[in-house]
C-alpha atoms as a PDB file:
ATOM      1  CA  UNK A   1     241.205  48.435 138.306  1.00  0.00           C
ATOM      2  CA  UNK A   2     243.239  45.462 136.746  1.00  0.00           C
ATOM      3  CA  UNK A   3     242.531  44.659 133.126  1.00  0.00           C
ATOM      4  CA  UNK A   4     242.799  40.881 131.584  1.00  0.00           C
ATOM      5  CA  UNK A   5     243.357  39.315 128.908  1.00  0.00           C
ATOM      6  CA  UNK A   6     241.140  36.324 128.041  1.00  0.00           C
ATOM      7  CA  UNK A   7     243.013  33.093 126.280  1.00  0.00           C
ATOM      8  CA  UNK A   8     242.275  29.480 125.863  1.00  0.00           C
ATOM      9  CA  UNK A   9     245.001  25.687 125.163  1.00  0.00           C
ATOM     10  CA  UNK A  10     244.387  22.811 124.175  1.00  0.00           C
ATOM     11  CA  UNK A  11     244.063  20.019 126.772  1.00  0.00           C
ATOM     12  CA  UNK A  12     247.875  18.820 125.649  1.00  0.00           C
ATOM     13  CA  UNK A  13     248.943  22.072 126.574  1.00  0.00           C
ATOM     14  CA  UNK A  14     248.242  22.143 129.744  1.00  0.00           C
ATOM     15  CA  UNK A  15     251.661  21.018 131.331  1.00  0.00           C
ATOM     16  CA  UNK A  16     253.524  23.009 129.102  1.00  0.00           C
ATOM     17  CA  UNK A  17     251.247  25.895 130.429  1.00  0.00           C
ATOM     18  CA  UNK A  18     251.780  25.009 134.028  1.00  0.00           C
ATOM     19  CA  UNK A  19     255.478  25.008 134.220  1.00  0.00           C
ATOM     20  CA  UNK A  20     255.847  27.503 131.628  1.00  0.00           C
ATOM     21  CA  UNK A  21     253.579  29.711 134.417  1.00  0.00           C
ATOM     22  CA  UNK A  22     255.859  28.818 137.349  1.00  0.00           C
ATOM     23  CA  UNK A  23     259.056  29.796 135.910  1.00  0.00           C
ATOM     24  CA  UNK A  24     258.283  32.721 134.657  1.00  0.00           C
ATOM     25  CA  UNK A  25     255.872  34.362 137.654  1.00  0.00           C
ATOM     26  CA  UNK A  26     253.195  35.076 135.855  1.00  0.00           C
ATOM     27  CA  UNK A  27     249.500  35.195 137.526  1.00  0.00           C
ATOM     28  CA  UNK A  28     247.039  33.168 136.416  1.00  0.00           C
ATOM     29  CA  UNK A  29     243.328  33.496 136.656  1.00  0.00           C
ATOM     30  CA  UNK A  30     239.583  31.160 136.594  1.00  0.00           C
ATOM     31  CA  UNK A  31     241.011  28.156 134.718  1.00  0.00           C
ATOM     32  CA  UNK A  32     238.107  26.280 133.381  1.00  0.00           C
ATOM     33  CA  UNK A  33     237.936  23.504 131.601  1.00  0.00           C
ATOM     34  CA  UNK A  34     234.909  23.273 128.375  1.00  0.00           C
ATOM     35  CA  UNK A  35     234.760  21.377 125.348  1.00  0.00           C
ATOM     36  CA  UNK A  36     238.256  20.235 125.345  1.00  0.00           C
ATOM     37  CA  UNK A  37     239.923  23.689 125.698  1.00  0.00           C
ATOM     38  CA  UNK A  38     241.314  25.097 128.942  1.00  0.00           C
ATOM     39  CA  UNK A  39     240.757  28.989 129.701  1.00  0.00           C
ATOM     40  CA  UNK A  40     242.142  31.335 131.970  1.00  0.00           C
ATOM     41  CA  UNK A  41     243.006  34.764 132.250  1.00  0.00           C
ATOM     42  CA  UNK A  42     246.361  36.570 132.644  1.00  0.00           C
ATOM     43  CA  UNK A  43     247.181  40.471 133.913  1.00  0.00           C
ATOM     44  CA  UNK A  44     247.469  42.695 130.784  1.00  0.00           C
ATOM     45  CA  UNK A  45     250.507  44.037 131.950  1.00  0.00           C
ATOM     46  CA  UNK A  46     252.271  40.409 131.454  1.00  0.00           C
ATOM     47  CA  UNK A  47     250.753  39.890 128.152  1.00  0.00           C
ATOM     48  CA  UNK A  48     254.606  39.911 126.710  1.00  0.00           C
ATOM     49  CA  UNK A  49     255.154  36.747 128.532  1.00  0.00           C
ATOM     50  CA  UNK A  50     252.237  34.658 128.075  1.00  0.00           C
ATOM     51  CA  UNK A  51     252.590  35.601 123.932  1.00  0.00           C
ATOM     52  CA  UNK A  52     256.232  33.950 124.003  1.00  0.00           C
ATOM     53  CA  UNK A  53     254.278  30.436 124.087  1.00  0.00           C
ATOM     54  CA  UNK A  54     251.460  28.860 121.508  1.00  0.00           C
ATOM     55  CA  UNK A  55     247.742  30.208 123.363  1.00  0.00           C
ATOM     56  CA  UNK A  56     245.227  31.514 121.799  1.00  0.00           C
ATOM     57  CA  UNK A  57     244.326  35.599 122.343  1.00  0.00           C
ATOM     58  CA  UNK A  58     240.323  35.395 122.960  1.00  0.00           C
ATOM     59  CA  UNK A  59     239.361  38.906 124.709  1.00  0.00           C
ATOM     60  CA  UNK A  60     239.972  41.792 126.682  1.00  0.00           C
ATOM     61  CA  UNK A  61     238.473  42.790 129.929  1.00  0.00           C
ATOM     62  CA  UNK A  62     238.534  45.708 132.166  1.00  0.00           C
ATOM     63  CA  UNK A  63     239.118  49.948 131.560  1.00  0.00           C
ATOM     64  CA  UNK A  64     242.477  49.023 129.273  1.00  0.00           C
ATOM     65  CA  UNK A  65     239.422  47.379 126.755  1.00  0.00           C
ATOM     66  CA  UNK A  66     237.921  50.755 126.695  1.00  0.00           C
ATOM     67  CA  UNK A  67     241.140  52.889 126.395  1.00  0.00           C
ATOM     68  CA  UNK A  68     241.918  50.678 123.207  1.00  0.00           C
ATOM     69  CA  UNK A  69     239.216  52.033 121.794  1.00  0.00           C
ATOM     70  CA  UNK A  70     240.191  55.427 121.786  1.00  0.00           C
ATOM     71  CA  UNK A  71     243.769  54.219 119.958  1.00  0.00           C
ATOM     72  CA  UNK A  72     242.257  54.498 116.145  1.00  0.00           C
ATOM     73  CA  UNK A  73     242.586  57.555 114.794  1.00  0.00           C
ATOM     74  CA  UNK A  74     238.853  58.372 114.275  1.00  0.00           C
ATOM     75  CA  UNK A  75     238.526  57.853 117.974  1.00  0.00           C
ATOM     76  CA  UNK A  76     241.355  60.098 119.258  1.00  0.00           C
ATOM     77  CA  UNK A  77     239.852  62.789 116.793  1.00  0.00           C
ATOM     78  CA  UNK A  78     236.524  62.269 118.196  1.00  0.00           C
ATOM     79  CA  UNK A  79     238.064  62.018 121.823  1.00  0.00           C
ATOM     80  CA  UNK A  80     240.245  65.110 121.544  1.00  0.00           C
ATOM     81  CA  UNK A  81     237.201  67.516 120.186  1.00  0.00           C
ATOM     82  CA  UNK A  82     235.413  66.291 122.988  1.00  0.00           C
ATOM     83  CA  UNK A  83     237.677  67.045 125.725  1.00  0.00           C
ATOM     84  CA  UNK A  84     238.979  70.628 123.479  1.00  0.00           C
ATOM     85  CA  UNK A  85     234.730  71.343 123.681  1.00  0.00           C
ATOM     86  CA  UNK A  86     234.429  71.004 127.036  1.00  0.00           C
ATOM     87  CA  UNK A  87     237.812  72.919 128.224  1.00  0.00           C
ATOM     88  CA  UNK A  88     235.998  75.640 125.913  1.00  0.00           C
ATOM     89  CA  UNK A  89     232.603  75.665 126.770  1.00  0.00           C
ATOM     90  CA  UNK A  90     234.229  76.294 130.654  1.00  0.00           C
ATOM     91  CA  UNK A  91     235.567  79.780 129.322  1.00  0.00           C
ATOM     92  CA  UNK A  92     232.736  80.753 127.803  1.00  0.00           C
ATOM     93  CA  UNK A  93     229.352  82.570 128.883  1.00  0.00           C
ATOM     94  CA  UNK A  94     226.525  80.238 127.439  1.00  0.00           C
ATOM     95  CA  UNK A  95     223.796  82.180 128.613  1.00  0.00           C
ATOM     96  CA  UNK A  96     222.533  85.795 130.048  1.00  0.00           C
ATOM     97  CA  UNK A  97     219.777  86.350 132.409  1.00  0.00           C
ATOM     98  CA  UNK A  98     218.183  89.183 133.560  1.00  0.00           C
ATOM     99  CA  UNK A  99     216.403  89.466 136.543  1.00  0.00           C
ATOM    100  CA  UNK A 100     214.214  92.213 136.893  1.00  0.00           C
ATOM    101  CA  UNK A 101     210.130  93.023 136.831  1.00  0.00           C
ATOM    102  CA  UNK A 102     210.214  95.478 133.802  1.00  0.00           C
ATOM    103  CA  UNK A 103     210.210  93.849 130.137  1.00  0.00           C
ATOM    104  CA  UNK A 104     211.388  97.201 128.621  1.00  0.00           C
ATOM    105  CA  UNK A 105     214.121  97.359 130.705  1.00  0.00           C
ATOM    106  CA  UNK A 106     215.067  94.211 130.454  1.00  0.00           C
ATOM    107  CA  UNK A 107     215.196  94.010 126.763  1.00  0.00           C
ATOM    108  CA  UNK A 108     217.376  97.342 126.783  1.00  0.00           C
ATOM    109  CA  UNK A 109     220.048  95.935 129.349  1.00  0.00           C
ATOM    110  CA  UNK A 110     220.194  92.556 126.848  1.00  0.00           C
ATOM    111  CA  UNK A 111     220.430  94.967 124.115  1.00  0.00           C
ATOM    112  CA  UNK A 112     223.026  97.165 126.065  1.00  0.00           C
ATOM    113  CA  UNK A 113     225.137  94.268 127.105  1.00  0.00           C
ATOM    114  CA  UNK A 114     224.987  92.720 122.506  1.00  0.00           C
ATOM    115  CA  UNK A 115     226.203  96.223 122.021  1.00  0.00           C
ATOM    116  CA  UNK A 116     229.148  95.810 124.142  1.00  0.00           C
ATOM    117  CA  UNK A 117     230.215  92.039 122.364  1.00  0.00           C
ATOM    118  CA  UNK A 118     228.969  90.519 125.518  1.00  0.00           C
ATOM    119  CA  UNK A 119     226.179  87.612 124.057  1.00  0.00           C
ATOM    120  CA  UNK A 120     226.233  83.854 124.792  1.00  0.00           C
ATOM    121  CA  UNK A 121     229.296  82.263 123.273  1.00  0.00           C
ATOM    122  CA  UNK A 122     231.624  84.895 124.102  1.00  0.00           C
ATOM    123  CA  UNK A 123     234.662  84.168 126.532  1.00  0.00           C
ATOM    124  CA  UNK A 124     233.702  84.973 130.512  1.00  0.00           C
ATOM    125  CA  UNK A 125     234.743  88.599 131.662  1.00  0.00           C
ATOM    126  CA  UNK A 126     237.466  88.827 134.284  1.00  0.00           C
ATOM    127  CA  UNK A 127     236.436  91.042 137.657  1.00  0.00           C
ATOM    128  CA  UNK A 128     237.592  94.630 136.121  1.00  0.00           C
ATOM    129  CA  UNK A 129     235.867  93.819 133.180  1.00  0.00           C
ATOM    130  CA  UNK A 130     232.804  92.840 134.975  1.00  0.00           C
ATOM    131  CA  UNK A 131     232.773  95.921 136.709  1.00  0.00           C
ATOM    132  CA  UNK A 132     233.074  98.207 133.575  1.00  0.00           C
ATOM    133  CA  UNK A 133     230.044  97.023 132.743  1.00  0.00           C
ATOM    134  CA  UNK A 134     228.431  96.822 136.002  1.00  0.00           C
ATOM    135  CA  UNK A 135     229.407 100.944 135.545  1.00  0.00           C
ATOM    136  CA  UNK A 136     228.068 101.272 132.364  1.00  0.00           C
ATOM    137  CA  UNK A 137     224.826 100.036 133.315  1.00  0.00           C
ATOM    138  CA  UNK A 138     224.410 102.117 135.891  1.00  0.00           C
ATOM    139  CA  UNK A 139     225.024 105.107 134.078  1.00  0.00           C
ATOM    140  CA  UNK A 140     222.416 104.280 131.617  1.00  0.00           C
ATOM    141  CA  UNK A 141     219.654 103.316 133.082  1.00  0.00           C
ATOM    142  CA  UNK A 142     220.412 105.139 136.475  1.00  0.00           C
ATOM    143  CA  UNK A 143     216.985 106.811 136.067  1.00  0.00           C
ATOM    144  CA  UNK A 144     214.927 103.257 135.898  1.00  0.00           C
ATOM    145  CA  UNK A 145     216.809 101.367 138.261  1.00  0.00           C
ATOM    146  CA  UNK A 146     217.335 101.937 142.138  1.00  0.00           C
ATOM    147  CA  UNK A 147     219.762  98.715 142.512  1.00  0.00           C
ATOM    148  CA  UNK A 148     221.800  96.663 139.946  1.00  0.00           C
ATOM    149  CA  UNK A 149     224.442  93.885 140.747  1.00  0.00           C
ATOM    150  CA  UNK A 150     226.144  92.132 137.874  1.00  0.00           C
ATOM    151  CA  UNK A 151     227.966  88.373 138.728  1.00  0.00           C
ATOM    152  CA  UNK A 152     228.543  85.074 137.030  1.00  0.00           C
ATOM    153  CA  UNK A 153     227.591  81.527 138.145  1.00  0.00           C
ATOM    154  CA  UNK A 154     229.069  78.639 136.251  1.00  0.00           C
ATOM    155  CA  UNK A 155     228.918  79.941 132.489  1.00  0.00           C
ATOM    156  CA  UNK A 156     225.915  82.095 132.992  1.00  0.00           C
ATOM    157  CA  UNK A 157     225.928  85.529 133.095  1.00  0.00           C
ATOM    158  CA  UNK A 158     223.450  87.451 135.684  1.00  0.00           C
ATOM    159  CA  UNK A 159     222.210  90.976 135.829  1.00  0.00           C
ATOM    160  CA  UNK A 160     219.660  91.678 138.483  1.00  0.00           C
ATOM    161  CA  UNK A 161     218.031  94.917 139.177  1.00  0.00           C
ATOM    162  CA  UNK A 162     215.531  96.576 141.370  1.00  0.00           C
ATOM    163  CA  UNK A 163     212.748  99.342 139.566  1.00  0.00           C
ATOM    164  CA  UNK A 164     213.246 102.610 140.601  1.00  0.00           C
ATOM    165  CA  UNK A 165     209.984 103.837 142.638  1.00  0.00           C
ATOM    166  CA  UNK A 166     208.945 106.915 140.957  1.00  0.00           C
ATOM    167  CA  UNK A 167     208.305 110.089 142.568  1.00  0.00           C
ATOM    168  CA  UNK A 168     203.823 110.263 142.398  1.00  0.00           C
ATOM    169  CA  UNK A 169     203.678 113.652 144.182  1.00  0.00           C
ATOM    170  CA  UNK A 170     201.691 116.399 142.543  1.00  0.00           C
ATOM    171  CA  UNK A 171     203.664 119.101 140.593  1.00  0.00           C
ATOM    172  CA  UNK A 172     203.046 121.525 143.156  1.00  0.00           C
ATOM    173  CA  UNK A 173     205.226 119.516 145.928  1.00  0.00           C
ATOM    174  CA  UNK A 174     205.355 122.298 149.293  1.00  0.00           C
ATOM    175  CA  UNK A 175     207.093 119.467 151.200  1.00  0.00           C
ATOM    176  CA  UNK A 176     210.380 120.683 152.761  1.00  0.00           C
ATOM    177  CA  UNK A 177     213.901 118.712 152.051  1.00  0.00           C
ATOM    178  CA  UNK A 178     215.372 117.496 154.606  1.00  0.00           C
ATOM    179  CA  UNK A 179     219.091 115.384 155.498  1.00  0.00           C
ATOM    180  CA  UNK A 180     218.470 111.618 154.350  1.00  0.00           C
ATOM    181  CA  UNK A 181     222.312 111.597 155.811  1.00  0.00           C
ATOM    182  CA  UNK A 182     225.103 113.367 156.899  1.00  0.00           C
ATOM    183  CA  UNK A 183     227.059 114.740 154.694  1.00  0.00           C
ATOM    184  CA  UNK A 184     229.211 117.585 153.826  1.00  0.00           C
ATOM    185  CA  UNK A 185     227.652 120.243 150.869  1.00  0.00           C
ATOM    186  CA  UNK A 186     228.799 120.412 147.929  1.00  0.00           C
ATOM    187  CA  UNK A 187     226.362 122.303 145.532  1.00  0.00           C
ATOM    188  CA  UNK A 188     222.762 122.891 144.878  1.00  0.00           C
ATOM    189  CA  UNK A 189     220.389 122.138 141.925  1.00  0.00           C
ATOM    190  CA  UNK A 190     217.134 124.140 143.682  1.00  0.00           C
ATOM    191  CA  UNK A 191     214.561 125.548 141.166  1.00  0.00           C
ATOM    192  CA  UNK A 192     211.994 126.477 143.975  1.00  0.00           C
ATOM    193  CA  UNK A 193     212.293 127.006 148.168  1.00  0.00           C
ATOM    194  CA  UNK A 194     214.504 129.111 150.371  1.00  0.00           C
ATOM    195  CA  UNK A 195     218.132 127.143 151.096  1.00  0.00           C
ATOM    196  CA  UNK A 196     219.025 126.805 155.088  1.00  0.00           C
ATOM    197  CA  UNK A 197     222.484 126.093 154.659  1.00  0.00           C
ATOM    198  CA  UNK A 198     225.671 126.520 153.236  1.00  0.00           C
ATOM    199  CA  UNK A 199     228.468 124.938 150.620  1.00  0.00           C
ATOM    200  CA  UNK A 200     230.945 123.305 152.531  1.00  0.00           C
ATOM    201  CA  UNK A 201     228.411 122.796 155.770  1.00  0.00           C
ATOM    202  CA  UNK A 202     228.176 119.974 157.607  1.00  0.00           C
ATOM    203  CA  UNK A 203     224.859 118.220 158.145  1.00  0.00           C
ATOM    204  CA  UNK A 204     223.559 115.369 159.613  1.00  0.00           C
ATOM    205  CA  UNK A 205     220.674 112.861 159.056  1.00  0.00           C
ATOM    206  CA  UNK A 206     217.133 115.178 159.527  1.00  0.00           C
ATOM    207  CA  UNK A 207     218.731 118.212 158.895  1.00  0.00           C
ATOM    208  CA  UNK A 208     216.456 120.887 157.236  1.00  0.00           C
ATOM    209  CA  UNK A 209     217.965 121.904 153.864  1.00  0.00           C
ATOM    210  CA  UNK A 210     215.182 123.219 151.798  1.00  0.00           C
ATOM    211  CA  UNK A 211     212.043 125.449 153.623  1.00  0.00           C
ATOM    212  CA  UNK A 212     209.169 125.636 152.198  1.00  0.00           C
ATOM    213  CA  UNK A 213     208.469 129.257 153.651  1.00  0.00           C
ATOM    214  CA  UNK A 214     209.714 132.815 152.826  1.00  0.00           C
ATOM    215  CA  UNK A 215     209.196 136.124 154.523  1.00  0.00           C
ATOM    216  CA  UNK A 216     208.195 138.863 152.103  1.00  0.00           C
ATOM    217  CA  UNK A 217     209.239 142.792 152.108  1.00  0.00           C
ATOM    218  CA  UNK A 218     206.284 143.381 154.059  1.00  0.00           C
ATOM    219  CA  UNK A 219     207.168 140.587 156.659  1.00  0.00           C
ATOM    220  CA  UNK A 220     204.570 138.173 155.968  1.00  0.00           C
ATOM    221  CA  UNK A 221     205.006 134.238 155.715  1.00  0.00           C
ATOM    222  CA  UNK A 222     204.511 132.947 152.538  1.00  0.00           C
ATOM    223  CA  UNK A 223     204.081 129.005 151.460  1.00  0.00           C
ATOM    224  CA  UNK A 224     206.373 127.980 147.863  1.00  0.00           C
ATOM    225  CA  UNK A 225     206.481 124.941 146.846  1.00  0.00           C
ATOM    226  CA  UNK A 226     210.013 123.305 146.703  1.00  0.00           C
ATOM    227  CA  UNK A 227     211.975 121.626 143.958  1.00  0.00           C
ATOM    228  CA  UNK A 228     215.226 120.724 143.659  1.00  0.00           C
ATOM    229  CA  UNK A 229     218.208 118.788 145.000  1.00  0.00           C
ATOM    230  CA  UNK A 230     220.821 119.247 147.113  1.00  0.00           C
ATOM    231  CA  UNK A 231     224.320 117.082 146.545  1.00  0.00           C
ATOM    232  CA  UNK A 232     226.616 116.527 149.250  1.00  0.00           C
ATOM    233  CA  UNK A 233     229.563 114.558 150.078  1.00  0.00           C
ATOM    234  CA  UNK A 234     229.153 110.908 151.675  1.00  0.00           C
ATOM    235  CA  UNK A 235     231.358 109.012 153.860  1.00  0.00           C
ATOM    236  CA  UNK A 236     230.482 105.175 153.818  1.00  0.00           C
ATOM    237  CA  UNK A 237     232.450 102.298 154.718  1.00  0.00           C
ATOM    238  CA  UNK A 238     231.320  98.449 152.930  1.00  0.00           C
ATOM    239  CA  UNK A 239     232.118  95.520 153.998  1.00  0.00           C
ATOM    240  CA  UNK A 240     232.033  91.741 151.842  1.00  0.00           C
ATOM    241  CA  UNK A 241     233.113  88.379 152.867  1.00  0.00           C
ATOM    242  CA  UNK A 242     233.525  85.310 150.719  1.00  0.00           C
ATOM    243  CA  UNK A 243     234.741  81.769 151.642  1.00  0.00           C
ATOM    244  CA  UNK A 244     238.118  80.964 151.221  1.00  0.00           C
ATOM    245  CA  UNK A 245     238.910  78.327 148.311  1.00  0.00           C
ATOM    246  CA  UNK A 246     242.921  79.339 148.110  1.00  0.00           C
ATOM    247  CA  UNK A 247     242.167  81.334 145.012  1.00  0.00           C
ATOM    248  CA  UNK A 248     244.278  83.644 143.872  1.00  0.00           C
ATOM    249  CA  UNK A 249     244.494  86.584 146.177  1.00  0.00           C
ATOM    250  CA  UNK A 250     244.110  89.318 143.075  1.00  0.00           C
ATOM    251  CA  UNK A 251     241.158  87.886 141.903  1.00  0.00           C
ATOM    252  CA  UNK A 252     239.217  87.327 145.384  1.00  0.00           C
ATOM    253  CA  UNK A 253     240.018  91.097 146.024  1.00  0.00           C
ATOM    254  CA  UNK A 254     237.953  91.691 142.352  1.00  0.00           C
ATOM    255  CA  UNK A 255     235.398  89.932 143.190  1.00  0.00           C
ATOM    256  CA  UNK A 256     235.254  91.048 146.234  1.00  0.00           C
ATOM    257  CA  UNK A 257     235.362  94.763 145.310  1.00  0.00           C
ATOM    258  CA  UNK A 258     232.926  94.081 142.554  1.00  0.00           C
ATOM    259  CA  UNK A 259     230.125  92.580 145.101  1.00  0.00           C
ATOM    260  CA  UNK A 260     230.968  95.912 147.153  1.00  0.00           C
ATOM    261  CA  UNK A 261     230.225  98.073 144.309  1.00  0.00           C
ATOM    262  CA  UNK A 262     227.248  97.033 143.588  1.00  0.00           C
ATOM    263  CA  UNK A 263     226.077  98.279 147.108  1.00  0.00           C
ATOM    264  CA  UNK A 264     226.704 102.010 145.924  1.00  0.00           C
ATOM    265  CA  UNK A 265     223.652 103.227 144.727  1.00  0.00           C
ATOM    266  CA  UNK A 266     223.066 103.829 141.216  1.00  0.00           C
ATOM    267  CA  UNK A 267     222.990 108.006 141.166  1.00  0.00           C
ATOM    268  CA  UNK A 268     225.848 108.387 143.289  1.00  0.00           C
ATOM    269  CA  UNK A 269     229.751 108.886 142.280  1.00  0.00           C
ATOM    270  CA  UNK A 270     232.395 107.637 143.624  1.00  0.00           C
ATOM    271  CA  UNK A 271     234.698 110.524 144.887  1.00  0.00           C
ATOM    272  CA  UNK A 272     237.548 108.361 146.375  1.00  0.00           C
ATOM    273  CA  UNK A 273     237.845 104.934 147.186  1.00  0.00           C
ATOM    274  CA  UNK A 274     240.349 103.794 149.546  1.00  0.00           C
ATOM    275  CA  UNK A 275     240.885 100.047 150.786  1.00  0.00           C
ATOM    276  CA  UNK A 276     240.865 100.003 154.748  1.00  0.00           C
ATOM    277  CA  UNK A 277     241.365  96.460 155.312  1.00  0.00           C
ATOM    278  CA  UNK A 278     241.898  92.818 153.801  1.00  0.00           C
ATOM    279  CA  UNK A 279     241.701  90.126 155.929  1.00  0.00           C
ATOM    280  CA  UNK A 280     242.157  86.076 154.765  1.00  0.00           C
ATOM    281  CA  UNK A 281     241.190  83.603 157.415  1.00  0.00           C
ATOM    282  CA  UNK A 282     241.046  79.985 157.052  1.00  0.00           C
ATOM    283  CA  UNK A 283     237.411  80.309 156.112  1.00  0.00           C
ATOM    284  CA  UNK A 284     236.686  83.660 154.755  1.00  0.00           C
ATOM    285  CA  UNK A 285     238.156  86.510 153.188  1.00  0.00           C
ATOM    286  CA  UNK A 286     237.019  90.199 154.079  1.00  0.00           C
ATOM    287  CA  UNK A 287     237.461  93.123 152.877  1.00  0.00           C
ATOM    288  CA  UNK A 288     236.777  96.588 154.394  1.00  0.00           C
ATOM    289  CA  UNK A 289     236.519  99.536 151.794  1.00  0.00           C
ATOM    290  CA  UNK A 290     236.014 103.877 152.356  1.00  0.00           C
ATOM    291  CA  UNK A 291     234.340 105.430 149.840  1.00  0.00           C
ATOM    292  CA  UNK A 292     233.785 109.284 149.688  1.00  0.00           C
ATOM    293  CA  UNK A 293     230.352 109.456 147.488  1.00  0.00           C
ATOM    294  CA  UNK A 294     228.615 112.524 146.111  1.00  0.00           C
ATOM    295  CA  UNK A 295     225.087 111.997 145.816  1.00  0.00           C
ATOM    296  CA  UNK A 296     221.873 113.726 146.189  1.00  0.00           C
ATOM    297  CA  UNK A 297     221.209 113.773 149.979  1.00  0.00           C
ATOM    298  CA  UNK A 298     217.809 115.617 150.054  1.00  0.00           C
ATOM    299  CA  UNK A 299     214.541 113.985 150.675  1.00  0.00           C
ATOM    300  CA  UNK A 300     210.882 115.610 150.720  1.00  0.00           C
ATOM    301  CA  UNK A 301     209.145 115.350 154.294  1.00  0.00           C
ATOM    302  CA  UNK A 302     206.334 116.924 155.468  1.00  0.00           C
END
């Protein structure tokens, strides 16, 4: 957009005006004629030329008015904090939310997280950082919570987390464990029940790993009740996509790992962790992880 400058001659000035005008290219604008004064408007950028003859400066129209404003000192001060607060405010987290059903909780993760430095008004975490704490919240409250995920939107911080169901079976639980899925043994934590296989076996989903029955010295079939776990080792393979934006690659693998993380369930470690594939198309990227987990495999069933 082309800014103007407003001036106004005398009527005996006019000539003077005109070939003044024509010699020296400039462009002139809505000449009027009121109460014995001519006005018109000239391009700000030829403002030099038209000043090198007697007219009379009225106004300026246009953005260049605006940007004038911003010359005085005061104004660049103000202007400069203004633009230095908002580069800031981008960099920093202005707000946490949790998402979740359980107050408690919810109070300790906020509490958790002002424990670590990590409150509004602190700078935004990078994706390893982001997933040190999406560890260390797992590890604390891996007995209330079945899922957590941990991301950032804008300049607010998100933690969202699913309750862990607890178990409401009487003490006396004669339920057999069984394979949730296959997996190779590693140990046993078994207080009660007679163990069906060995360290180092292989199993597979359904699997009987616990019984609930025992034969005595005089051959009889006796009913315990069963309590324990049983931890094996997990093969699982994630996979996460996100558009493509041309970010840098490093951090769309972070994220990407991080969003993949948060699909490992809360009690389980990770073993090893191996990347099987990255893949950038024009739309997407995707990466394709291994993970060798040890977790408790053993669920009750009747």
């Amino acid at each position: 957009m082309i800014s103007f400058d407003y001036y106004c001659i005398e009527t005996w000035q006019l000539y003077e005006l005109l070939h003044y005008i024509k010699d020296h290219h400039i462009k002139l604008w809505h000449l009027t004629y009121k109460n014995d004064l001519y006005y018109f408007y000239i391009p700000i950028y030829q403002r030099y030329l038209i000043r090198e003859i007697n007219v009379c400066y009225i106004s300026t129209i246009g953005l260049f008015k605006y940007l004038l404003l911003f010359i005085k000192p005061l104004n660049m001060i103000g202007l400069i904090s203004f633009i230095g607060m908002i580069l800031i405010c981008h960099h920093l987290i202005l707000n946490i939310e949790v998402i979740g059903i359980v107050p408690d909780t919810n109070t300790e993760i906020y509490q958790t997280l002002y424990d670590e430095g990590i409150m509004p008004y602190t700078f935004l975490k990078d994706y390893e950082e982001l997933n040190d704490i999406l560890s260390l919240l797992k590890n604390t409250f891996s007995n209330d919570i079945e899922y957590i995920n941990l991301y950032q939107t804008g300049s607010v911080l998100y933690v969202e987390y699913t309750k862990r169901q607890q178990d409401t079976v009487a003490e006396n639980d004669y339920r057999n464990i069984y394979a949730s899925k296959d997996g190779l043994i590693a140990y046993f934590d078994i207080d009660s029940g007679f163990i069906e296989v060995d360290i180092n076996d292989y199993v597979v989903k359904g699997d009987l790993l616990v019984n609930n029955e025992i034969i005595s010295t005089t051959n009889e079939t006796k009913i315990i009740p069963v309590k324990g776990h049983v931890y094996a080792y997990t093969y699982n393979d994630y996979e996460q996509s996100i558009d493509n934006h041309n970010q840098d690659y490093a951090d769309a693998f972070y994220e990407l790992l991080l969003k993949i993380r948060s699909k490992i369930p809360t009690d389980a470690i990770i073993d090893k962790e191996n990347v099987l594939q990255i893949n950038k198309t024009s739309s997407t990227i995707t990466l394709k992880m291994h993970y060798t987990l040890l977790e408790d495999i053993g669920t009750k069933e009747t």
